[in-house]
PDB file of N, CA and C in Angstrom:
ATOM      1  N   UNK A   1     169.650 149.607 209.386  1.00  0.00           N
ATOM      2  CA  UNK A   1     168.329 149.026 209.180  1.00  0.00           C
ATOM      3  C   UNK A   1     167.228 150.017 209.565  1.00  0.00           C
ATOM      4  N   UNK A   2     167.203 150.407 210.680  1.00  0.00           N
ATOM      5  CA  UNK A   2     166.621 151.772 210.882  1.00  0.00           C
ATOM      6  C   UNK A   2     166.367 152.914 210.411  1.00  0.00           C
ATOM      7  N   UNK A   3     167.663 152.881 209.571  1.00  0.00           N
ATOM      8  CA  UNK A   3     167.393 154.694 208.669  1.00  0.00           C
ATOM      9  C   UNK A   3     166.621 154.036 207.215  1.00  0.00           C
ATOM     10  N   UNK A   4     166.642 152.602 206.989  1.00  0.00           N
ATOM     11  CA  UNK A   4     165.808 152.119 206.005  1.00  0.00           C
ATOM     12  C   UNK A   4     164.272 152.059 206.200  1.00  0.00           C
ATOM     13  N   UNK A   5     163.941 151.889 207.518  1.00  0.00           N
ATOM     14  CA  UNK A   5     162.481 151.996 207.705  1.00  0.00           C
ATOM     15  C   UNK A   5     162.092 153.503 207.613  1.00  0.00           C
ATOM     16  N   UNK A   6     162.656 154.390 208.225  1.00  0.00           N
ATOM     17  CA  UNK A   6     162.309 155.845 208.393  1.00  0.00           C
ATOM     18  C   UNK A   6     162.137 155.899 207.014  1.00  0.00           C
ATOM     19  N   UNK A   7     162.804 155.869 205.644  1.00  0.00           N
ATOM     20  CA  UNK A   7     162.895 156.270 204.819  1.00  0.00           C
ATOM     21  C   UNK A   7     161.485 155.734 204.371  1.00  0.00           C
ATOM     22  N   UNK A   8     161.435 154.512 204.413  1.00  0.00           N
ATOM     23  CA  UNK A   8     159.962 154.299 203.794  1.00  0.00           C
ATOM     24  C   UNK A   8     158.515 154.667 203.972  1.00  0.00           C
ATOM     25  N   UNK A   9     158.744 155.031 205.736  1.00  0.00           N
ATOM     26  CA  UNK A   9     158.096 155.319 206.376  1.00  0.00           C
ATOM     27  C   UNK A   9     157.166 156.654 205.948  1.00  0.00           C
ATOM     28  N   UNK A  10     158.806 157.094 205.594  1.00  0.00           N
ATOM     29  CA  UNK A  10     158.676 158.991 204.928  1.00  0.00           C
ATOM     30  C   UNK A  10     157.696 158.802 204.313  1.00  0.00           C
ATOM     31  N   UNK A  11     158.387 157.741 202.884  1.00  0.00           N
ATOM     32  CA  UNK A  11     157.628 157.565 201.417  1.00  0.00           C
ATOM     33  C   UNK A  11     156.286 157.625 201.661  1.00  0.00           C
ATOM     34  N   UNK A  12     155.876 156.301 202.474  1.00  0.00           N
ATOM     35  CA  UNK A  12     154.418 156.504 202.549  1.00  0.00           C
ATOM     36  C   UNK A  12     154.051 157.156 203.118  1.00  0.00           C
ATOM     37  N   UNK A  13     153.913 158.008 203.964  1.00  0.00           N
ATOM     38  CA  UNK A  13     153.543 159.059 204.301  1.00  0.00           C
ATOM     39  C   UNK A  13     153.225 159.885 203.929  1.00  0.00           C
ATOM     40  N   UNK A  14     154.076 160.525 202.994  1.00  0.00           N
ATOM     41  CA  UNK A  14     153.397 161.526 201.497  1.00  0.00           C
ATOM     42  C   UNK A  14     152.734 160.852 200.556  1.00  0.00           C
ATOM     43  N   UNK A  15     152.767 159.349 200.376  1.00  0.00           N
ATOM     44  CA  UNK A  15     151.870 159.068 199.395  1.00  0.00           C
ATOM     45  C   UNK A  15     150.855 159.204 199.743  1.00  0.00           C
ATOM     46  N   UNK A  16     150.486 158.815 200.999  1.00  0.00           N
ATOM     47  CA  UNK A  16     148.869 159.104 201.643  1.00  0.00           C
ATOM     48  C   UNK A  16     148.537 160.528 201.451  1.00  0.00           C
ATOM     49  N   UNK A  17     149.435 160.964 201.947  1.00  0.00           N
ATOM     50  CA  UNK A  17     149.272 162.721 201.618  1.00  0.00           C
ATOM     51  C   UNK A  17     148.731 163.233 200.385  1.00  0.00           C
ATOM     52  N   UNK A  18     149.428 163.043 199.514  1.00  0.00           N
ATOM     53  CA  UNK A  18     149.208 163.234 198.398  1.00  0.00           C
ATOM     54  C   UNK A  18     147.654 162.101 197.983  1.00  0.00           C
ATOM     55  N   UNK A  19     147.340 161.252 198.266  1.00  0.00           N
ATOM     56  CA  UNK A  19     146.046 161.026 197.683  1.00  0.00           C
ATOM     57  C   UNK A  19     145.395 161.693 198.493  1.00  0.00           C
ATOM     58  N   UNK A  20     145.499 162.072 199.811  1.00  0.00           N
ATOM     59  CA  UNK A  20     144.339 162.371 200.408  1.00  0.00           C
ATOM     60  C   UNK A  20     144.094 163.839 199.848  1.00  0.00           C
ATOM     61  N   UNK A  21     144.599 164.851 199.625  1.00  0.00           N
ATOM     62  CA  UNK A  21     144.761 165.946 199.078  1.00  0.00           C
ATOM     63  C   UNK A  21     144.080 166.082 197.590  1.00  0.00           C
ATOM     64  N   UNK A  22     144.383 165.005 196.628  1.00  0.00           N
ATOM     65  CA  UNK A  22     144.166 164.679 195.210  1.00  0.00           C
ATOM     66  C   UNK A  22     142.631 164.443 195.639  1.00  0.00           C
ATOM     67  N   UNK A  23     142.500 163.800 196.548  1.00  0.00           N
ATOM     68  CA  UNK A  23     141.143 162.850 196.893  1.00  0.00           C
ATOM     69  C   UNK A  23     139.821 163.878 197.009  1.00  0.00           C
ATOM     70  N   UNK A  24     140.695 164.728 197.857  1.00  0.00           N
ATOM     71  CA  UNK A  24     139.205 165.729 198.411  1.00  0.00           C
ATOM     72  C   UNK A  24     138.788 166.976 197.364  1.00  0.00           C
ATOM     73  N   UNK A  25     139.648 166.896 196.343  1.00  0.00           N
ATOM     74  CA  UNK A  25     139.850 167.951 195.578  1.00  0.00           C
ATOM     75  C   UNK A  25     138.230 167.465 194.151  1.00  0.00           C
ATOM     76  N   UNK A  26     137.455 168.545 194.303  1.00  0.00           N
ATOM     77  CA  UNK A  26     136.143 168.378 193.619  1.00  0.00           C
ATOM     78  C   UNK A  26     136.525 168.263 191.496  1.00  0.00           C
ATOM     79  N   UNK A  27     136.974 167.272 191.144  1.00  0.00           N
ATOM     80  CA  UNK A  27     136.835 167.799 190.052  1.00  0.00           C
ATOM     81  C   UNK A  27     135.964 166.911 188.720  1.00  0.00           C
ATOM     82  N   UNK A  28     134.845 166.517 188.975  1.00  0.00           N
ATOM     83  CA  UNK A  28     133.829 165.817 188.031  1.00  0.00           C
ATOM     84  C   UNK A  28     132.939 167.167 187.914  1.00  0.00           C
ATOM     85  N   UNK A  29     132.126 166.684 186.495  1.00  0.00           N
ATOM     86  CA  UNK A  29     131.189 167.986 186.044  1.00  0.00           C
ATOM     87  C   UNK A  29     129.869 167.952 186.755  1.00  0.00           C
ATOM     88  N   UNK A  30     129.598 166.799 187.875  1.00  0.00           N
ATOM     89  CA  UNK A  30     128.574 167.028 188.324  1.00  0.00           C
ATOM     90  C   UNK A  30     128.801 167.378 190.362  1.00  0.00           C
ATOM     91  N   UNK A  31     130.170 167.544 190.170  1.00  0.00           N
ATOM     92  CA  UNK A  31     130.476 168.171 191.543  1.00  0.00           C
ATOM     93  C   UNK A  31     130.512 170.102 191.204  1.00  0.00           C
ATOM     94  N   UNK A  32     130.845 170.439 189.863  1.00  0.00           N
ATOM     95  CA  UNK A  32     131.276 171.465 189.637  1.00  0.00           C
ATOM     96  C   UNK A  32     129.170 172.204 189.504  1.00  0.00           C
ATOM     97  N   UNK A  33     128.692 170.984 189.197  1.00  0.00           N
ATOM     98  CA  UNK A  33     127.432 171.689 188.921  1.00  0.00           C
ATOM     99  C   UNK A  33     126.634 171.449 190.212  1.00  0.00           C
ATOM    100  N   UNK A  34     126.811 171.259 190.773  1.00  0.00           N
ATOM    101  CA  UNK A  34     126.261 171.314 192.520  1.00  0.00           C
ATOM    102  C   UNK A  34     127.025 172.924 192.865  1.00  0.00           C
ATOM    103  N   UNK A  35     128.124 172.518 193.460  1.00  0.00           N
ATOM    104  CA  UNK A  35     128.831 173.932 193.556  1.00  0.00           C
ATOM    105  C   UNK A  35     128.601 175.014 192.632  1.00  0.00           C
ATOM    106  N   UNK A  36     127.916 175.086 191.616  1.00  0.00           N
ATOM    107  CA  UNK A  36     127.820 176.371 190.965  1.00  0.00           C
ATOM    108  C   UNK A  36     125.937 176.699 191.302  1.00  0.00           C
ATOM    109  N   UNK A  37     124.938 175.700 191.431  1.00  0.00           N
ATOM    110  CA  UNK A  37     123.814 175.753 191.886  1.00  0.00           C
ATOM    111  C   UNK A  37     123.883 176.461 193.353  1.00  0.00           C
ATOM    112  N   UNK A  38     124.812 176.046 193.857  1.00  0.00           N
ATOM    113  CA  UNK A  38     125.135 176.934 195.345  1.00  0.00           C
ATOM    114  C   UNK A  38     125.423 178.137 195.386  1.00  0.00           C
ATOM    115  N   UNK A  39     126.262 178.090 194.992  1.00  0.00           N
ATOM    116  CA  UNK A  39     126.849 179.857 194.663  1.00  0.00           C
ATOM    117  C   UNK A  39     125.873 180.828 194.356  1.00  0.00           C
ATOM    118  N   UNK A  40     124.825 180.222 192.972  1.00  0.00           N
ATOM    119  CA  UNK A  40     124.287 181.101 192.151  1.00  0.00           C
ATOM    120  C   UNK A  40     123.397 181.559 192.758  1.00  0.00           C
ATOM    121  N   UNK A  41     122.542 180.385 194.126  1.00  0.00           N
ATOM    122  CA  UNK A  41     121.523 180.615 194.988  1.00  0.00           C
ATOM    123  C   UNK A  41     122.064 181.431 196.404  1.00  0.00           C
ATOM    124  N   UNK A  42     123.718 181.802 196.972  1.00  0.00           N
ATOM    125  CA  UNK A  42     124.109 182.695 197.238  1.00  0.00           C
ATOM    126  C   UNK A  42     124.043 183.783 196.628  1.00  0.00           C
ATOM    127  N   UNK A  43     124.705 184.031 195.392  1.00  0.00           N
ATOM    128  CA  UNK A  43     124.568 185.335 194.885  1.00  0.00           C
ATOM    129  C   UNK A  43     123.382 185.880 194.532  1.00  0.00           C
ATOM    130  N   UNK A  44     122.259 185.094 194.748  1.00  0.00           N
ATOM    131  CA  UNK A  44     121.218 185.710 194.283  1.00  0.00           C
ATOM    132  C   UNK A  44     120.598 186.559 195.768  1.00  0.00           C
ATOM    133  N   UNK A  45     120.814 185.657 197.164  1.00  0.00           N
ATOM    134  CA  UNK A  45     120.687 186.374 198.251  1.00  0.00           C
ATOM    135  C   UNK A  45     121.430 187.440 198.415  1.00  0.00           C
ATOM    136  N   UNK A  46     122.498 187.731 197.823  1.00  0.00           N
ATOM    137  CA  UNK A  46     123.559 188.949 198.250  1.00  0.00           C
ATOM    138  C   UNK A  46     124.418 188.149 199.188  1.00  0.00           C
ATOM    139  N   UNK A  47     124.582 187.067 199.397  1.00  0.00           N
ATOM    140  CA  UNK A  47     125.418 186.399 200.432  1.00  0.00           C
ATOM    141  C   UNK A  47     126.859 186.759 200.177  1.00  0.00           C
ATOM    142  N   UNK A  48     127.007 187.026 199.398  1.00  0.00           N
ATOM    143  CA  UNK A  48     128.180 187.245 198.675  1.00  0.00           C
ATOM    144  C   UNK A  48     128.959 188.400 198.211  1.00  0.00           C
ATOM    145  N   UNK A  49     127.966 189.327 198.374  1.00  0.00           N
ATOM    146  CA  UNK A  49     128.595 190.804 198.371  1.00  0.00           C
ATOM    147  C   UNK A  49     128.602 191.046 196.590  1.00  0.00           C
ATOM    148  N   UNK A  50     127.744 190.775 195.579  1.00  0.00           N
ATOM    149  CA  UNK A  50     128.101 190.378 194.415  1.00  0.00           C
ATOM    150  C   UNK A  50     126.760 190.051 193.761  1.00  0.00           C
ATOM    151  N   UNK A  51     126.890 190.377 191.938  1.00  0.00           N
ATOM    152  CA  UNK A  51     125.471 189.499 191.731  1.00  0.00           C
ATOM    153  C   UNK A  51     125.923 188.788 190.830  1.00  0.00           C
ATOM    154  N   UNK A  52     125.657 188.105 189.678  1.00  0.00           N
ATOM    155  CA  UNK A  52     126.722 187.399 188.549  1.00  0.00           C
ATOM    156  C   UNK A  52     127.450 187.578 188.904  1.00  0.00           C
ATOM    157  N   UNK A  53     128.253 186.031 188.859  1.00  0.00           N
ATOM    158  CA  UNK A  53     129.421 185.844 188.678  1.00  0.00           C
ATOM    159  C   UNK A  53     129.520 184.496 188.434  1.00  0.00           C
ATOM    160  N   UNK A  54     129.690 183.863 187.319  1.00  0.00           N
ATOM    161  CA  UNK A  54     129.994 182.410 186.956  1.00  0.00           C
ATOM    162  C   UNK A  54     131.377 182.370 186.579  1.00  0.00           C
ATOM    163  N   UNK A  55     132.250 182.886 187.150  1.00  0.00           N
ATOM    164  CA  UNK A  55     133.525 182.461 187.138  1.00  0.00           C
ATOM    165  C   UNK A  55     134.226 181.088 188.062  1.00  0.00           C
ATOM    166  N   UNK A  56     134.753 180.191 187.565  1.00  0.00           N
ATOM    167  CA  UNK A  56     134.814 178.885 188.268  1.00  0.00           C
ATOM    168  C   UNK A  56     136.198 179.279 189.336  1.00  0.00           C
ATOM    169  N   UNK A  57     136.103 178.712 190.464  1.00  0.00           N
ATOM    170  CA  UNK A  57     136.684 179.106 191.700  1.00  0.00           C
ATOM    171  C   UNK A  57     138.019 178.162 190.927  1.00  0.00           C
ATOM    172  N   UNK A  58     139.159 179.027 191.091  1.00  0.00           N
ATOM    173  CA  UNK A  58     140.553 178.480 191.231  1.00  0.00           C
ATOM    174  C   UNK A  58     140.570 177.438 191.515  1.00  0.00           C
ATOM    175  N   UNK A  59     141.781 176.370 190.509  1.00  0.00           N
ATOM    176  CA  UNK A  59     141.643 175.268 191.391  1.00  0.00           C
ATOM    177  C   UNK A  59     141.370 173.818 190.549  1.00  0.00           C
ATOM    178  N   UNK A  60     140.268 173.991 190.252  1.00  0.00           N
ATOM    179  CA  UNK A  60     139.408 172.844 189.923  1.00  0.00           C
ATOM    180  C   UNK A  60     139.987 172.189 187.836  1.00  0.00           C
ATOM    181  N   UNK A  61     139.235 171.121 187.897  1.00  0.00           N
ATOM    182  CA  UNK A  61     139.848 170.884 186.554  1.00  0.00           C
ATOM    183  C   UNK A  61     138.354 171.525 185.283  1.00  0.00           C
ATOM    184  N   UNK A  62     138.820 171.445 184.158  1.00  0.00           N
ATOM    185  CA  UNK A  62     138.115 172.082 183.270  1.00  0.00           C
ATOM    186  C   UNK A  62     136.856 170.871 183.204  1.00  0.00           C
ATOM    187  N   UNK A  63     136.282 169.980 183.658  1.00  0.00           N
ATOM    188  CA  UNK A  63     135.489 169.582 183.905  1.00  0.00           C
ATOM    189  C   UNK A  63     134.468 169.886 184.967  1.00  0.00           C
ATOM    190  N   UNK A  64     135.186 169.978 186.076  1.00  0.00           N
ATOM    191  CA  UNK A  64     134.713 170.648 186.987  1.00  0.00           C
ATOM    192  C   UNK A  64     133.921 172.135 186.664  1.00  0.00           C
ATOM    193  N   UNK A  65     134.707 172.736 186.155  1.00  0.00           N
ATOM    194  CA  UNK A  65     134.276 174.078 185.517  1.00  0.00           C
ATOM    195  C   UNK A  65     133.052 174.292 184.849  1.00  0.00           C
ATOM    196  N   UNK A  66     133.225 173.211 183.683  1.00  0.00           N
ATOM    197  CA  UNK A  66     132.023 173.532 182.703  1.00  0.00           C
ATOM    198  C   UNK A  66     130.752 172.835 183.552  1.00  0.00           C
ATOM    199  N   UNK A  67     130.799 171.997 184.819  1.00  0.00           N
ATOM    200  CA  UNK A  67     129.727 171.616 185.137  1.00  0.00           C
ATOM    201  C   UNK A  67     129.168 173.010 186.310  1.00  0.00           C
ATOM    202  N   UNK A  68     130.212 174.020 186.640  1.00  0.00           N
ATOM    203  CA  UNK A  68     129.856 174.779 187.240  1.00  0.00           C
ATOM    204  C   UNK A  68     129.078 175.837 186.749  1.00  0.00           C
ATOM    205  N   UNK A  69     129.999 176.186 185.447  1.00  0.00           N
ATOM    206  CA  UNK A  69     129.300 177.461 184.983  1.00  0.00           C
ATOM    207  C   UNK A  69     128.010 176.887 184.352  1.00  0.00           C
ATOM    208  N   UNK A  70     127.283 175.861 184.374  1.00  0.00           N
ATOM    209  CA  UNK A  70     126.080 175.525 183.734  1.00  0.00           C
ATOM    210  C   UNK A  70     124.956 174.882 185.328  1.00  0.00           C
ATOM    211  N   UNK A  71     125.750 174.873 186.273  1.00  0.00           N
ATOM    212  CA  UNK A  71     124.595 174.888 187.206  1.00  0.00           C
ATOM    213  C   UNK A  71     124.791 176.188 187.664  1.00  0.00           C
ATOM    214  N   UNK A  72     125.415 177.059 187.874  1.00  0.00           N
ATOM    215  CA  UNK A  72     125.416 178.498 188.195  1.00  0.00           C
ATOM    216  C   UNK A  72     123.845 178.836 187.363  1.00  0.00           C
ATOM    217  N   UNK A  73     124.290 178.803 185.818  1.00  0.00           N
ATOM    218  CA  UNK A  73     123.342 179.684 184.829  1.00  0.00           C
ATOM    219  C   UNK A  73     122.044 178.952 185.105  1.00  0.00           C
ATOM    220  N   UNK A  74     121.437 177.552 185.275  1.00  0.00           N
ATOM    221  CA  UNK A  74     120.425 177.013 185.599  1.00  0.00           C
ATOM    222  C   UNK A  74     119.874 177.886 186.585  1.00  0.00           C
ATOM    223  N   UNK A  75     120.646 177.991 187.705  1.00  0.00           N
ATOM    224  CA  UNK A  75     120.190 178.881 189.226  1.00  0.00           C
ATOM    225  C   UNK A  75     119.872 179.517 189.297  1.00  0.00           C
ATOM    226  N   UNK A  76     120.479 180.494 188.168  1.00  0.00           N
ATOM    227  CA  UNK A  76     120.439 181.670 188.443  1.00  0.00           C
ATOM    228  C   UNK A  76     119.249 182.242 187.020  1.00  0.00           C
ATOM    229  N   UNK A  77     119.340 181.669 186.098  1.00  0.00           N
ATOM    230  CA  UNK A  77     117.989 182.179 185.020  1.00  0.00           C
ATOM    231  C   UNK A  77     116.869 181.653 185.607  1.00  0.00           C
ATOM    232  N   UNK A  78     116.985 180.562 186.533  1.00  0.00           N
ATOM    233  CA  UNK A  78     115.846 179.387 186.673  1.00  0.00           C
ATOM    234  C   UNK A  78     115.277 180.543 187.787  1.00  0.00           C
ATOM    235  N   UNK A  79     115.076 181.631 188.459  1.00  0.00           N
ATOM    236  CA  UNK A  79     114.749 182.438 189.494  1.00  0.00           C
ATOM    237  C   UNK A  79     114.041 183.561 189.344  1.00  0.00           C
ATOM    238  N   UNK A  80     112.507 183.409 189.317  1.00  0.00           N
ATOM    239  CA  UNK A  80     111.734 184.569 189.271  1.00  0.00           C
ATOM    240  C   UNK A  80     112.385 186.130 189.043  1.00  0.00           C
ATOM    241  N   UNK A  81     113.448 186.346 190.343  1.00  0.00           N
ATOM    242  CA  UNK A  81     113.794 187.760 190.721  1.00  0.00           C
ATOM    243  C   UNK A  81     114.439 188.349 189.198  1.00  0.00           C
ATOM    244  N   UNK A  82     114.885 187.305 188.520  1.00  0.00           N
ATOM    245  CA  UNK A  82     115.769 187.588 187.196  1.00  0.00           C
ATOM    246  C   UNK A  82     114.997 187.678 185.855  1.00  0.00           C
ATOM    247  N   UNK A  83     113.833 186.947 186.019  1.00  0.00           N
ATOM    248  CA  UNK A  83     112.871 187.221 184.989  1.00  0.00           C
ATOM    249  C   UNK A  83     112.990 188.652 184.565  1.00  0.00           C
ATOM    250  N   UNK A  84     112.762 189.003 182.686  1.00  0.00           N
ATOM    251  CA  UNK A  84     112.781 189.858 182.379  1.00  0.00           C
ATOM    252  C   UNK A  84     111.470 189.932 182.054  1.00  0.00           C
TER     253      UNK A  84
END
């Protein structure tokens, strides 16, 4: 009876795991476009060791992405220093 509770015990245990992991993981197009407004206003300080770069950080889903690389480019055209 005992090695039947452990077992379930296990189960849920990784199920929590596994949502909590799934959970924290950013992937809507308007999380990806926050995070790319960030970045772009890093890279524009040099925070970053870098200047362009709208490449979407590993990871994320292709939603996530396209909301990144379009608040990146907002950030980063939207900024006097870049004016041509």
């Amino acid at each position: 009876m005992s090695q039947k509770i452990s077992v379930i015990v296990t189960i849920a245990l990784a199920i929590v795991l596994v949502h909590t992991q799934t959970a924290s993981a950013s992937t809507s197009f308007d999380d990806g476009f926050q995070r790319g407004v960030k970045d772009a206003g890093r890279d524009l300080r040099g925070e970053n060791g870098h200047g362009f770069d709208d490449s979407c950080p590993k990871g994320h889903t292709a939603e996530f992405c396209d909301g990144y690389k379009r608040g990146y480019s907002e950030r980063w055209h939207d900024t006097p220093e870049n004016d041509s």
